[in-house]
Protein backbone atom coordinates (compact mmCIF):
# COMPACT_ATOMS: atom_id res chain seq x y z
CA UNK A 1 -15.36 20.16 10.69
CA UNK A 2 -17.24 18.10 8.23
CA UNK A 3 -14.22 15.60 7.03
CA UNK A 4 -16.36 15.29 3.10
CA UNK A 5 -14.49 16.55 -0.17
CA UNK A 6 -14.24 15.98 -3.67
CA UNK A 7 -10.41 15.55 -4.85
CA UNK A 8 -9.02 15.53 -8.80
CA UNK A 9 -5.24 15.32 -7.25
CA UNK A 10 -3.99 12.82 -8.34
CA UNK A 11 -7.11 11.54 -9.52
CA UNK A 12 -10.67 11.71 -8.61
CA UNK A 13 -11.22 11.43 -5.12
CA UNK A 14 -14.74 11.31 -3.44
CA UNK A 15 -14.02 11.35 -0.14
CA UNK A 16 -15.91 11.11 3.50
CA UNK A 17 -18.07 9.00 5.50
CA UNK A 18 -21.13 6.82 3.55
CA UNK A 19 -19.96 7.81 0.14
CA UNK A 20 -19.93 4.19 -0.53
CA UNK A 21 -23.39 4.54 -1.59
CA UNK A 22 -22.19 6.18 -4.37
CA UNK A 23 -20.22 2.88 -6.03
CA UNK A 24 -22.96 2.46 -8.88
CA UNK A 25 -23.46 6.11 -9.87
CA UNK A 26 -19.45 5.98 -10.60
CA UNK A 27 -19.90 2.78 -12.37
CA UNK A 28 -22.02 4.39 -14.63
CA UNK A 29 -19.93 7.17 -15.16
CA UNK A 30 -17.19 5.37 -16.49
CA UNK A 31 -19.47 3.26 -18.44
CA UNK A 32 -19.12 0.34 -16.48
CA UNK A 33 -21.75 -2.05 -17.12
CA UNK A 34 -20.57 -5.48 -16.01
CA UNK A 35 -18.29 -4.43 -13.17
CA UNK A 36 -15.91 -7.26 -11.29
CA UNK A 37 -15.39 -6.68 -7.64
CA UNK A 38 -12.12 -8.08 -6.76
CA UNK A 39 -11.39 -8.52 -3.03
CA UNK A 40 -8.99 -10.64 -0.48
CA UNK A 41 -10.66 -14.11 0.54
CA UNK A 42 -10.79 -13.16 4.26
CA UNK A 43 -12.80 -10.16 3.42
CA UNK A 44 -15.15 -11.12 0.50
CA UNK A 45 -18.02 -12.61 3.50
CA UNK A 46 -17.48 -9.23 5.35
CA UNK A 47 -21.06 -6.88 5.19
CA UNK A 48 -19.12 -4.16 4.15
CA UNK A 49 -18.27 -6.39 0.53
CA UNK A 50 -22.02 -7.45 0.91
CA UNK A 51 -23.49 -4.79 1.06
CA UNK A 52 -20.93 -2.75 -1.89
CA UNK A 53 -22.13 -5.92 -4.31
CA UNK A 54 -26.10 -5.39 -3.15
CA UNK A 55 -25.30 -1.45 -4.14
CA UNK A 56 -24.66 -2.91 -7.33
CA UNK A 57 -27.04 -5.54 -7.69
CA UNK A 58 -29.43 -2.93 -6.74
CA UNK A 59 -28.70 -0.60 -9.40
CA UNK A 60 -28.25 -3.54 -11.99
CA UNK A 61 -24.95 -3.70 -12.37
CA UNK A 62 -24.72 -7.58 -10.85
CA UNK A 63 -22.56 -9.04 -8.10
CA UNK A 64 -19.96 -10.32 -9.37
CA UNK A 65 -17.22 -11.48 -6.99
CA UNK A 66 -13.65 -12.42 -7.62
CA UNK A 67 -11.72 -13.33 -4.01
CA UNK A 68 -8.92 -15.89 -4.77
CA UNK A 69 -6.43 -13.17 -3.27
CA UNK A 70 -3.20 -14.13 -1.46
CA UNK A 71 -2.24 -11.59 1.26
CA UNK A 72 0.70 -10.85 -0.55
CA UNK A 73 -1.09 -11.37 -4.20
CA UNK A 74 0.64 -13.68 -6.94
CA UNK A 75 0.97 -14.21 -10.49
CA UNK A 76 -1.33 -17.39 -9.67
CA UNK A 77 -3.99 -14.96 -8.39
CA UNK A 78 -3.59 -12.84 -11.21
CA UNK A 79 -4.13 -15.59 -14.08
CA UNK A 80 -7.27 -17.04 -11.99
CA UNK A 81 -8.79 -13.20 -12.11
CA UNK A 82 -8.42 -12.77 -15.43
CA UNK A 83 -9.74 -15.00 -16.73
CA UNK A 84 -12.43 -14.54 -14.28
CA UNK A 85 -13.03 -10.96 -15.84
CA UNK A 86 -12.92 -12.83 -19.28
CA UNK A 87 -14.88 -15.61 -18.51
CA UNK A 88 -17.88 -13.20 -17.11
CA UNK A 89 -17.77 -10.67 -19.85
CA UNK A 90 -17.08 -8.11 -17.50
CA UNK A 91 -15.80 -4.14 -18.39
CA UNK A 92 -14.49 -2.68 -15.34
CA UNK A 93 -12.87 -3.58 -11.70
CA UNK A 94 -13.58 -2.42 -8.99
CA UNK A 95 -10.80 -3.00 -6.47
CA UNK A 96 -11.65 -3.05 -2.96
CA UNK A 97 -9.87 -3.88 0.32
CA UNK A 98 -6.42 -3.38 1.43
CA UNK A 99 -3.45 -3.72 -0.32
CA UNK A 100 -3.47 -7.08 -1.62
CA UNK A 101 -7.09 -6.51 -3.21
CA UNK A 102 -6.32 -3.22 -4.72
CA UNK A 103 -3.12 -4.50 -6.14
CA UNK A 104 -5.01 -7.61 -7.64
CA UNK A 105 -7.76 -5.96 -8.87
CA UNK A 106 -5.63 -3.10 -10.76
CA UNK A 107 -3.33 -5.46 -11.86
CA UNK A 108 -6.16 -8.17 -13.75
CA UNK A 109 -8.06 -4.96 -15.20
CA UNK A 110 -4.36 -4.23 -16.97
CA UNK A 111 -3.26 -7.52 -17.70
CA UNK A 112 -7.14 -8.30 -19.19
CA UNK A 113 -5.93 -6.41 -22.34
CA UNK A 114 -2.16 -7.76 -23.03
CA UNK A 115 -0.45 -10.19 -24.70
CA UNK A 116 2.77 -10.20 -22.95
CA UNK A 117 3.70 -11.52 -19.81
CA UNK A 118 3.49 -9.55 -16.78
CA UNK A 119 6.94 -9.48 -16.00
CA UNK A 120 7.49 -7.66 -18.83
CA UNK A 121 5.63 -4.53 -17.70
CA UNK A 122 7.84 -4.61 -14.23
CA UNK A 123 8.66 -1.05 -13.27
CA UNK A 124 11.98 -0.90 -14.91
CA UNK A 125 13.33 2.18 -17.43
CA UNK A 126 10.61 2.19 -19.74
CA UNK A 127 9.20 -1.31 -19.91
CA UNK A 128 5.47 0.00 -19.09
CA UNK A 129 5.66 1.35 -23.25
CA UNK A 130 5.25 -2.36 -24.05
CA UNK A 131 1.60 -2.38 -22.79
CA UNK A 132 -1.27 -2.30 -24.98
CA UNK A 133 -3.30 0.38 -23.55
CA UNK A 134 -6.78 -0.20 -25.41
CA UNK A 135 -7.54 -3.29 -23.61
CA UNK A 136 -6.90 -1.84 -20.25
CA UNK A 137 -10.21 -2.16 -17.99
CA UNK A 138 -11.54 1.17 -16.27
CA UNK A 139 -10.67 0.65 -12.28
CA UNK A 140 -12.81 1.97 -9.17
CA UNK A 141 -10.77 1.82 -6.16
CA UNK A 142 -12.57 1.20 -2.94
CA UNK A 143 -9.81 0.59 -0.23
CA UNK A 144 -10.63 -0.86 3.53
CA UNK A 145 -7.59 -0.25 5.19
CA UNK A 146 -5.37 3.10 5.59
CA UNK A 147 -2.21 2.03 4.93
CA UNK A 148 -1.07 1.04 1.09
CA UNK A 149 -2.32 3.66 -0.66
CA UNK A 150 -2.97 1.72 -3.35
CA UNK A 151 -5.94 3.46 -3.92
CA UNK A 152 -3.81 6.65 -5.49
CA UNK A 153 -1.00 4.31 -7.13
CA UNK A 154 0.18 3.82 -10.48
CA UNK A 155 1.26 0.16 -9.92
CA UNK A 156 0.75 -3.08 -8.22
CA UNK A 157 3.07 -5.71 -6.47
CA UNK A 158 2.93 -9.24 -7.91
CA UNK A 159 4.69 -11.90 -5.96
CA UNK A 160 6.36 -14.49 -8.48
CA UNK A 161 5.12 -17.97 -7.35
CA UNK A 162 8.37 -19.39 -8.69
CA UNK A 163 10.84 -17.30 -7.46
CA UNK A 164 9.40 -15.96 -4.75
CA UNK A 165 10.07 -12.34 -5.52
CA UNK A 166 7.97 -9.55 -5.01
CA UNK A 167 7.78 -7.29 -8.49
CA UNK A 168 6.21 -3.76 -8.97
CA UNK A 169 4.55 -3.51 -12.15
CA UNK A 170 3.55 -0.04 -13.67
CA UNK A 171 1.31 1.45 -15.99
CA UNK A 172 0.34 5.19 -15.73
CA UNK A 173 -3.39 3.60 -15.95
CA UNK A 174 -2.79 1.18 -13.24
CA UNK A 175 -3.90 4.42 -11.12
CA UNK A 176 -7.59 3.92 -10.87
CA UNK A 177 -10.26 6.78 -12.39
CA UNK A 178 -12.03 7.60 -9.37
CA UNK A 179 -11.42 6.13 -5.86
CA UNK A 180 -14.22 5.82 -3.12
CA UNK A 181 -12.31 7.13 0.23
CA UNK A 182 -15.19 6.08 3.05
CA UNK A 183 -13.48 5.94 6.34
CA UNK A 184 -16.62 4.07 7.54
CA UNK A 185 -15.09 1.01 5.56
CA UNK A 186 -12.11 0.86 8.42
CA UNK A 187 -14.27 0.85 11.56
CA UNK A 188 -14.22 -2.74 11.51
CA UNK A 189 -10.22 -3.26 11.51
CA UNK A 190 -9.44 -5.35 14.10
CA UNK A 191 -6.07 -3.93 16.03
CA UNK A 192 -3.41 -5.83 14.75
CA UNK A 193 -4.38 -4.69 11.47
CA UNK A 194 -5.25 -1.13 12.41
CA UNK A 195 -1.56 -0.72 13.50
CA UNK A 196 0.14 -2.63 10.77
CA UNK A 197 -1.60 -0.53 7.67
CA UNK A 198 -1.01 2.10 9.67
CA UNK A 199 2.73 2.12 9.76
CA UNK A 200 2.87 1.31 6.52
CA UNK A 201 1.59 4.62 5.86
CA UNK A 202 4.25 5.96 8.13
CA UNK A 203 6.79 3.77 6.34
CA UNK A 204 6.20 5.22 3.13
CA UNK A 205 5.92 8.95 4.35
CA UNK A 206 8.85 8.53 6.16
CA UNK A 207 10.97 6.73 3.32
CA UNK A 208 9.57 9.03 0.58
CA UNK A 209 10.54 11.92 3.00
CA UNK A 210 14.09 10.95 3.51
CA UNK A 211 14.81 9.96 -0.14
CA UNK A 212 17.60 11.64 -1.99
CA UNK A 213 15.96 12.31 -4.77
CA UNK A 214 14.60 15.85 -5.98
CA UNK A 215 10.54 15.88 -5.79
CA UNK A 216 10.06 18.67 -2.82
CA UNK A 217 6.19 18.42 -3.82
CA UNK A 218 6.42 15.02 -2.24
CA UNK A 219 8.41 15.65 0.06
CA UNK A 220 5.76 18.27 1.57
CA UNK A 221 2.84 15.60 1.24
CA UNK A 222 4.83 12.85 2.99
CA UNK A 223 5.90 15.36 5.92
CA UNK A 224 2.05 16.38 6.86
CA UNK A 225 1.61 12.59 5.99
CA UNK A 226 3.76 11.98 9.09
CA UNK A 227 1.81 14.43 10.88
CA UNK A 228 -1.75 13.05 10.65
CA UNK A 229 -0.08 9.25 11.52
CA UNK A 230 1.24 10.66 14.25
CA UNK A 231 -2.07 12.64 15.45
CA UNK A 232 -4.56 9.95 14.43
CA UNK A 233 -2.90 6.31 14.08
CA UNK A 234 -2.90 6.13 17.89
CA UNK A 235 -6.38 7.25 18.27
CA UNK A 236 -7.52 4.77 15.58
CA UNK A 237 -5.93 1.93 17.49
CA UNK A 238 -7.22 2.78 21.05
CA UNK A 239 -10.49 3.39 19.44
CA UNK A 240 -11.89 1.79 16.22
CA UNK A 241 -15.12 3.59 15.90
CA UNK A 242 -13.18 7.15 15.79
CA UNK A 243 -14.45 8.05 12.66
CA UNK A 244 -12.03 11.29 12.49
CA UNK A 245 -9.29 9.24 13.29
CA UNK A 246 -10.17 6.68 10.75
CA UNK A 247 -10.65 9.58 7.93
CA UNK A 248 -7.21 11.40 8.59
CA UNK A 249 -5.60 7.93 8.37
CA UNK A 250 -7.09 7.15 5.30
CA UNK A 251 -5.40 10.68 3.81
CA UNK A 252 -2.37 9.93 5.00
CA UNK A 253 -2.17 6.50 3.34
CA UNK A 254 -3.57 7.86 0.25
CA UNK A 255 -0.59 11.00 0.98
CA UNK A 256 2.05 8.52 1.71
CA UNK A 257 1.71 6.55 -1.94
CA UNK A 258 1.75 9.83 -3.55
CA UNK A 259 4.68 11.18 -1.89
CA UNK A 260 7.08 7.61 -2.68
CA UNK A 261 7.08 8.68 -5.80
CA UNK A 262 10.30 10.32 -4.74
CA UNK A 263 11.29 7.25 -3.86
CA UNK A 264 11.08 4.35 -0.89
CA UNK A 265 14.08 2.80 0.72
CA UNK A 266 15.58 -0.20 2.93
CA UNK A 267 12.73 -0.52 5.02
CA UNK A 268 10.88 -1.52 1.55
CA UNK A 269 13.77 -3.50 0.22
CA UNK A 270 14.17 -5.42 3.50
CA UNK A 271 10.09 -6.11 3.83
CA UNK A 272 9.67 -7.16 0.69
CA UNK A 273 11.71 -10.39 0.44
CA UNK A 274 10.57 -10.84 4.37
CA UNK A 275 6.66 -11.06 3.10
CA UNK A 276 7.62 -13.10 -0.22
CA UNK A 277 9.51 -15.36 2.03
CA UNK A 278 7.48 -15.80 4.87
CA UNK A 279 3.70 -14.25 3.86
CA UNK A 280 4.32 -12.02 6.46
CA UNK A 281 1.99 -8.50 6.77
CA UNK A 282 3.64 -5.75 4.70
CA UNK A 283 3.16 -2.96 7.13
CA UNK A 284 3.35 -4.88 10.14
CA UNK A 285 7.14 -5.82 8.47
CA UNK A 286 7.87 -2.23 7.80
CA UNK A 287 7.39 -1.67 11.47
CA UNK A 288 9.66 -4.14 12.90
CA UNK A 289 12.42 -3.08 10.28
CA UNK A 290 12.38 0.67 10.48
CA UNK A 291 14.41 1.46 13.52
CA UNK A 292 17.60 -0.43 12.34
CA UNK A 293 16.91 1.37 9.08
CA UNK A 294 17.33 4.59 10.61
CA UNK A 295 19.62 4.33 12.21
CA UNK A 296 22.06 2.81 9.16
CA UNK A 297 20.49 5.80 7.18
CA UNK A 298 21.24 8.43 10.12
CA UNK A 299 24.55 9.85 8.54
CA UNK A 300 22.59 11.12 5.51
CA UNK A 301 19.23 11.92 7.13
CA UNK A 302 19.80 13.32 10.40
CA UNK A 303 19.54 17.03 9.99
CA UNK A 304 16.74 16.10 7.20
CA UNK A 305 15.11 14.01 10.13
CA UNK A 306 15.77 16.83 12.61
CA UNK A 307 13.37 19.35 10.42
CA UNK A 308 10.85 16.63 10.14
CA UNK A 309 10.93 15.94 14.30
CA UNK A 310 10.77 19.99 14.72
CA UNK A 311 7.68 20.17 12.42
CA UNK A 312 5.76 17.76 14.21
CA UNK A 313 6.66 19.02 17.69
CA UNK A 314 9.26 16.25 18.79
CA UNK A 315 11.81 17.35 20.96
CA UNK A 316 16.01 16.23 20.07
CA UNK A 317 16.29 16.00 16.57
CA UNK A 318 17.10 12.76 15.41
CA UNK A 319 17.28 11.28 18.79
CA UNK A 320 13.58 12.07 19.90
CA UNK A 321 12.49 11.42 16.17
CA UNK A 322 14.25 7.66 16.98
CA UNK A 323 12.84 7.41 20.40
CA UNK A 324 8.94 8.52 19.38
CA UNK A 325 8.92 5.89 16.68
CA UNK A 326 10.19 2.82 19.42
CA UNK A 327 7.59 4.53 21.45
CA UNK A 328 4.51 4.07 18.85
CA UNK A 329 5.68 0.77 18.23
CA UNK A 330 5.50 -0.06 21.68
CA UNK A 331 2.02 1.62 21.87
CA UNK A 332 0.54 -0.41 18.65
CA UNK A 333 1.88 -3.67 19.65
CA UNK A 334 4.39 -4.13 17.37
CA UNK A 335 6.90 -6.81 17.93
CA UNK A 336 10.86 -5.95 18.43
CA UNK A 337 11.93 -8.65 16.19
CA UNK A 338 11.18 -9.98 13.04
CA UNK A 339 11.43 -13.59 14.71
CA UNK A 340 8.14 -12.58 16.68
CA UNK A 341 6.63 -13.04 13.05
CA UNK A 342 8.24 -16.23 12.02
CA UNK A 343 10.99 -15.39 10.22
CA UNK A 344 14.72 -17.35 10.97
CA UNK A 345 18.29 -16.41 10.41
CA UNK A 346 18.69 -19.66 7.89
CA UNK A 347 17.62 -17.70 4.65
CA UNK A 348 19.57 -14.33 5.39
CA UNK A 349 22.03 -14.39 2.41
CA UNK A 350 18.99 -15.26 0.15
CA UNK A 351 16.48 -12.37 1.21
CA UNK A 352 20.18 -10.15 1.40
CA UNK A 353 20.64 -10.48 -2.51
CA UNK A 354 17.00 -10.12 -2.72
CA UNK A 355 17.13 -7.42 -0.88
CA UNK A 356 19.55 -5.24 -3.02
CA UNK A 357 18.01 -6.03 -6.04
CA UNK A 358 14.55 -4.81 -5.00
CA UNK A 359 13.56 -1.51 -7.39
CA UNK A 360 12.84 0.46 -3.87
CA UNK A 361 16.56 -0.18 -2.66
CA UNK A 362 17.44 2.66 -4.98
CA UNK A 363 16.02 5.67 -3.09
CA UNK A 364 17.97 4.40 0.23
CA UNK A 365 19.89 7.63 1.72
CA UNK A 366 22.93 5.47 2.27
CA UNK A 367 23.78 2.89 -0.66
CA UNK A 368 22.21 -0.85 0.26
CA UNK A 369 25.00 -3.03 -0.34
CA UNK A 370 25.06 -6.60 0.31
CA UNK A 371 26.71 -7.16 3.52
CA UNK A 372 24.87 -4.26 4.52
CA UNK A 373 21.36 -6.31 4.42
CA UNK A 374 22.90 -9.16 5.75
CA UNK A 375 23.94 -7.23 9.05
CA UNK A 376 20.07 -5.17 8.57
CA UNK A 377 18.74 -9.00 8.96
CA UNK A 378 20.75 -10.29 11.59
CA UNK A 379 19.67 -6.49 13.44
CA UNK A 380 16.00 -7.56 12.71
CA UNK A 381 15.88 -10.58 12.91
């Protein structure tokens, strides 16, 4: 089968192996003249960033390069970029990389056209009506990794270099107008990353899945989302250059942000403080903290988790479901504890409150109250 297609759900999607080479001819499209490639730092020397700004230089478009990008992206990175984009006359983004360069780059083509701060645009009731929407930059999305799904998203998450507290700002035109899936882009994804994008994408097709909330289209994208993890995130890891592996990952990342628009849950609201806090990787986080999630979500979820085990051919309900995700961990390397990534029992109460404040706490199965982080920590931790 010949993994090439050209999506419109939920935007346009030109997906398949190469297609890369088609970054200027979309450009063009969207009348991008001057566009601004916005990238992490550790991936802005790459060849596969080299060689997307000579497809541009090529077709006279420039090379222009914006890669001040935090892992977990700030409010500081988001000043410095635009006025980077203002400073360089430039009338599109083009956001590539994993999630901290998609979420940067969608964010400063948004924030190039307001007034306001960005806090005021965080994804609460109906604060995204505040935005001016003239101003707002067209965005290509290019992502590297198959995990965040950025790439189909409708917001971005700003750390606040003050408070250190992760925010999700939305705009409906945060999502980007056409999005380059090239699952040659991930061959070069060393393990460790590999298997920490990758259950992310399980995280939020899992999460989305299990949320209370009525959206049974989602909830049918982040089920076969949980099948092609399954099938492929394994393969991916052992072998890097599996280019079907790599392009069935990069749908279900791109399924799994679709689908949490049903909603995320604890494993989110626990992360997110974590990787404020401690800068640790957001899927790699999600990992260590789902199986405590489940099971304080397993009164609500189990016979919703035994359907989901059944459809992907695991054996004993919500049992086997439990014991095939401590197996994958296992298999991808991912550490028991949170303390294997640096993280200490001294700030518990602080990333608790955090914690149950965070917009994805919400869509938790079982209500996330405070002494109920504090005892997910000390679990995790």
């Amino acid at each position: 089968m010949t993994i090439t297609a050209n999506w419109s759900y939920p935007t346009s999607i030109k997906f398949g192996a190469g297609r890369i080479k088609e970054l200027a001819d979309h450009c063009k499209a969207l009348g991008i003249k001057k566009p601004l490639l916005i990238t992490d730092r550790g991936l802005a020397p790459m060849p596969i960033t080299q060689n997307a700004l000579d497809i541009l230089d090529a077709a006279g478009l420039g090379r222009a390069l914006f890669a001040d990008v935090d892992s977990n992206p700030t409010d500081v990175n988001l000043e410095a970029g635009v006025k980077a984009f203002k400073a360089g006359g430039h009338d599109g983004v083009i956001a590539f990389g994993g999630g901290s360069g998609l979420d940067l780059g969608k964010c400063v083509a948004f924030m190039a056209g307001q007034t306001r701060p960005v806090w005021d645009f965080e994804d609460i009731g109906d604060w995204w009506t505040r935005a001016s929407v003239e101003g707002i930059a067209p965005i290509i999305a290019v992502p590297t990794t198959a995990g965040t799904g950025s790439e189909v998203g409708r917001a971005s998450v700003i750390t606040n270099s003050e408070t250190h507290t992760k925010k999700v700002i939305f705009h409906p035109k945060f999502l980007p107008a056409i999005t380059i899936c090239d699952p040659e882009l991930t061959v070069g994804m060393p393990k460790v990353i590999t298997a920490g994008t990758g259950m992310d994408a399980f995280a939020h097709c899992l999460e989305a899945y299990s949320s209370p909330f009525y959206h049974p289209m989602s909830a049918g994208i982040a089920l076969e989302g949980l099948r092609l993890v399954k099938e492929y995130l394994p393969r991916a890891y052992k072998d890097g250059t599996d280019i079907e592996a790599r392009a069935h990952m990069m749908s279900a990342a791109a399924m799994g942000a679709v689908a949490f628009q049903k909603g995320l849950g604890a494993i989110h609201s626990l992360s997110h403080p974590v990787g404020a806090i401690y800068n640790t990787h957001h899927g790699m986080t999600n990992a260590v903290v789902m199986p405590p999630v489940l099971r304080f979500n397993r009164p609500a979820i189990e016979s919703k988790i035994g359907m989901a085990a059944a459809y992907l051919g695991i054996a004993g309900g919500f049992d086997g479901f439990y014991d095939y995700v401590l197996k994958l961990r296992e298999e991808l390397s991912v550490p028991d504890k949170l303390s294997a990534l640096g993280v200490g029992t001294d700030r518990i109460d602080e990333m608790a409150a955090m914690a149950i404040v965070d917009p994805t706490a919400g869509g938790n199965p079982v209500e996330l109250t405070l002494d109920a982080a504090k005892q997910l920590f000390h679990d995790c931790i």
